[in-house]
Protein backbone atom coordinates (compact mmCIF):
# COMPACT_ATOMS: atom_id res chain seq x y z
CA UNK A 1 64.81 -18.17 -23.46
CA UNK A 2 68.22 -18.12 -24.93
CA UNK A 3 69.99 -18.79 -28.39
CA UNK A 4 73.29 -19.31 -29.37
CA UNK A 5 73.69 -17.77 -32.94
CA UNK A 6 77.28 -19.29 -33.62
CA UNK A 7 74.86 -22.12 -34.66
CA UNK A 8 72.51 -20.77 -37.19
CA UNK A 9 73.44 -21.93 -39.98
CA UNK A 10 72.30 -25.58 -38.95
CA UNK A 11 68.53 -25.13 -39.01
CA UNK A 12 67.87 -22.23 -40.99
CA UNK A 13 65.30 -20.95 -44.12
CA UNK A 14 67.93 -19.28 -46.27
CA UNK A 15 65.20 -17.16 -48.61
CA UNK A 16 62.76 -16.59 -46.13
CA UNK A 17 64.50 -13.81 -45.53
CA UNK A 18 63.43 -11.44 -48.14
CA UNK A 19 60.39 -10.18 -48.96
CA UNK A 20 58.48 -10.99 -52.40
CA UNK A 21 59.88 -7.43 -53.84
CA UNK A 22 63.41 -8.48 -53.04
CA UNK A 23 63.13 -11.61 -55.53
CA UNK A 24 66.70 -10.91 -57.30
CA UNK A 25 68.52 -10.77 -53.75
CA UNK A 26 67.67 -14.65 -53.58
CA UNK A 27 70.26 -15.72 -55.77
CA UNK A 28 68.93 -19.04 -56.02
CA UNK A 29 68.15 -19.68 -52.40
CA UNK A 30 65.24 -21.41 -51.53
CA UNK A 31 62.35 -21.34 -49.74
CA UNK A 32 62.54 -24.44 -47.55
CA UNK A 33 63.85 -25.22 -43.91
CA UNK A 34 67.60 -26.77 -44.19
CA UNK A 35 68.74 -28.43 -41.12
CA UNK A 36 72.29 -30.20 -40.30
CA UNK A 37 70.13 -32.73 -38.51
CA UNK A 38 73.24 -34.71 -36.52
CA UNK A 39 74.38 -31.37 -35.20
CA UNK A 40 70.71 -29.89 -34.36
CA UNK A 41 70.38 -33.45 -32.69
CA UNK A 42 73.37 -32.91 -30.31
CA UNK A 43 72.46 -29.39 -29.59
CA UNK A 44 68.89 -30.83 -28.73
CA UNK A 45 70.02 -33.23 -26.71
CA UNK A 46 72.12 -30.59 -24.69
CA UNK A 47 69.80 -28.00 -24.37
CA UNK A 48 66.28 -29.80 -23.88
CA UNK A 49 67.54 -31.24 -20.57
CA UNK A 50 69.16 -27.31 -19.75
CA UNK A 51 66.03 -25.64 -20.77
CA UNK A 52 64.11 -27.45 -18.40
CA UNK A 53 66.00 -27.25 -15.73
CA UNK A 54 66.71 -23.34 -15.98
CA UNK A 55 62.35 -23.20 -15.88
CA UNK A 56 61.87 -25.70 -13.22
CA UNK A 57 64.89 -23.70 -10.84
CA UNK A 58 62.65 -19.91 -12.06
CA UNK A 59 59.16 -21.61 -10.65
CA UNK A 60 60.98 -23.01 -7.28
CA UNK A 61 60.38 -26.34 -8.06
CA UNK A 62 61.81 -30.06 -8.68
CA UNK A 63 61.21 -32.37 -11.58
CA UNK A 64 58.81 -34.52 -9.02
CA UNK A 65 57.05 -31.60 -8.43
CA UNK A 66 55.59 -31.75 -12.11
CA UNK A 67 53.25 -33.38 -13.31
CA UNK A 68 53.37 -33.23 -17.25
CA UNK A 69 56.50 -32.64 -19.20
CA UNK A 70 55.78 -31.23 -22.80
CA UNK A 71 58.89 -30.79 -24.83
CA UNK A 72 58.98 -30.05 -28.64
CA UNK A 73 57.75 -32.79 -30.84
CA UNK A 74 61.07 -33.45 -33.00
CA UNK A 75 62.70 -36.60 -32.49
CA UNK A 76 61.91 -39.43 -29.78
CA UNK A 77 65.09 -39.62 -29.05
CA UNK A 78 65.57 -35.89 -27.49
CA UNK A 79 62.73 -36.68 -25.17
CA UNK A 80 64.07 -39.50 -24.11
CA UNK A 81 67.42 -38.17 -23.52
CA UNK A 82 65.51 -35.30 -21.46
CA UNK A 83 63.93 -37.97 -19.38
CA UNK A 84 67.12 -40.03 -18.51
CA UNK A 85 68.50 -36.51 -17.68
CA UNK A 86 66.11 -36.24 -14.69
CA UNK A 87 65.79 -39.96 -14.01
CA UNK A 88 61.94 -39.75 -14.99
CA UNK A 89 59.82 -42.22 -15.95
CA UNK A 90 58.88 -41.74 -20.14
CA UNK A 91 54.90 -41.54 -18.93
CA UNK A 92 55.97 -38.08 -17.77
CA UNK A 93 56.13 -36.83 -20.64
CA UNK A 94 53.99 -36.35 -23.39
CA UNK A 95 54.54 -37.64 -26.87
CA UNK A 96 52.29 -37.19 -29.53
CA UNK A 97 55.16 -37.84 -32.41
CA UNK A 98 53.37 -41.15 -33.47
CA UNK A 99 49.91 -39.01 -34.31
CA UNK A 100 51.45 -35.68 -35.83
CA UNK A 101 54.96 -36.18 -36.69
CA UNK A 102 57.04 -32.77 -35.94
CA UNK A 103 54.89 -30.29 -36.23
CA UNK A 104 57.64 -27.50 -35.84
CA UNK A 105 56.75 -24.57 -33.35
CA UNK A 106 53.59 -25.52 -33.01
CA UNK A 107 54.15 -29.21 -31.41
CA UNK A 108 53.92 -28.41 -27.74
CA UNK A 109 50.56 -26.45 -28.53
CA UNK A 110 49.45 -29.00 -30.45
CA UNK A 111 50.26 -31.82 -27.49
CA UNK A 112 48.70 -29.63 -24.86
CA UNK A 113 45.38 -29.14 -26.87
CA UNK A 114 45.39 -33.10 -27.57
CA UNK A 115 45.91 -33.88 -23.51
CA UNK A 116 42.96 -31.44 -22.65
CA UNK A 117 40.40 -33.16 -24.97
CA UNK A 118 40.94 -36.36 -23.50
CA UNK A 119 41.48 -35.60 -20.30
CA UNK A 120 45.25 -36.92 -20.06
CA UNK A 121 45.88 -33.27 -18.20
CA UNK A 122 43.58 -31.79 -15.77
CA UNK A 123 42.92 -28.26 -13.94
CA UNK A 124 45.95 -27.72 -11.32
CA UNK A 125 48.32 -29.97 -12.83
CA UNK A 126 51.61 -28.49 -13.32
CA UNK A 127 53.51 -28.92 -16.71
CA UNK A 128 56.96 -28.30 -17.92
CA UNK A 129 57.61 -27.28 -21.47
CA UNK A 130 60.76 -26.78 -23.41
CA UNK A 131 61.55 -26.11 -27.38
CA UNK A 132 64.17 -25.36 -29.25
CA UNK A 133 64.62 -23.95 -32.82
CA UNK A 134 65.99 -22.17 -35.92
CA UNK A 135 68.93 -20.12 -35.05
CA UNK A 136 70.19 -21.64 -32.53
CA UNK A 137 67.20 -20.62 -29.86
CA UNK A 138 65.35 -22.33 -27.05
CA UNK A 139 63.00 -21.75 -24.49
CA UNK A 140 60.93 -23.17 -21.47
CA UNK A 141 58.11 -22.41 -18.72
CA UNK A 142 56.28 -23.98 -16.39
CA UNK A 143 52.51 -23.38 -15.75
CA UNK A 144 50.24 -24.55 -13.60
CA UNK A 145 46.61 -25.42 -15.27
């Protein structure tokens, strides 16, 4: 896990902050995500490809070695960056954009429940995940099923 906070202002909620008895401390701010989306794109595009690596080098292991990557379901083009990173094949990873759309923090969850209904991932199959988020944070692990 890790965050770098010199970037929160580009994907932030600025009234979620405050609770409903602090209405007045608002000032007008509302309750909706805001995101800089060409800077939270280059950070992604950075730290997707970091994040796994900093998981896969914890566990021991080598991209080869895994057999499902599962990043955060934001933009195509991250996970695509992420797989030219490691030289990987896009059918390493799983996408499940094209059903759901970004589905915020719960995308990987989401992708991981999808794979087990239909069988795509199986019992001792080793996955990869990485996300990123609101503040600036990120964070990875690797599992084995």
């Amino acid at each position: 896990m890790g965050s770098d906070g010199t970037g929160g202002e580009l994907l932030t909620c600025p009234a979620c902050y405050f609770s409903p008895e602090e209405e007045g401390k608002r000032n007008g701010k509302k309750h909706t995500t805001w995101m800089n989306g060409g800077e939270v794109f280059k950070f992604a595009v950075k730290i997707m490809p970091h994040a796994f690596e900093k998981a896969l080098e914890r566990a021991g292991l080598t991209a080869d070695q895994i057999d499902w990557y599962i990043p955060h379901q934001a933009n195509l083009r991250i996970i695509e960056a992420s797989a030219k990173k490691f030289n990987l094949p896009m059918d390493k990873f799983i996408v499940t954009l094209q059903k759901f759309g970004n589905t915020s923090a719960s995308s990987i969850l989401i992708a991981i429940d999808e794979c087990l209904k239909s069988g795509k991932i199986k019992k001792g199959e080793t996955l990869a995940m990485a996300a990123f988020g609101a503040g600036l944070t990120w964070a990875s692990a690797v599992i084995r099923l």
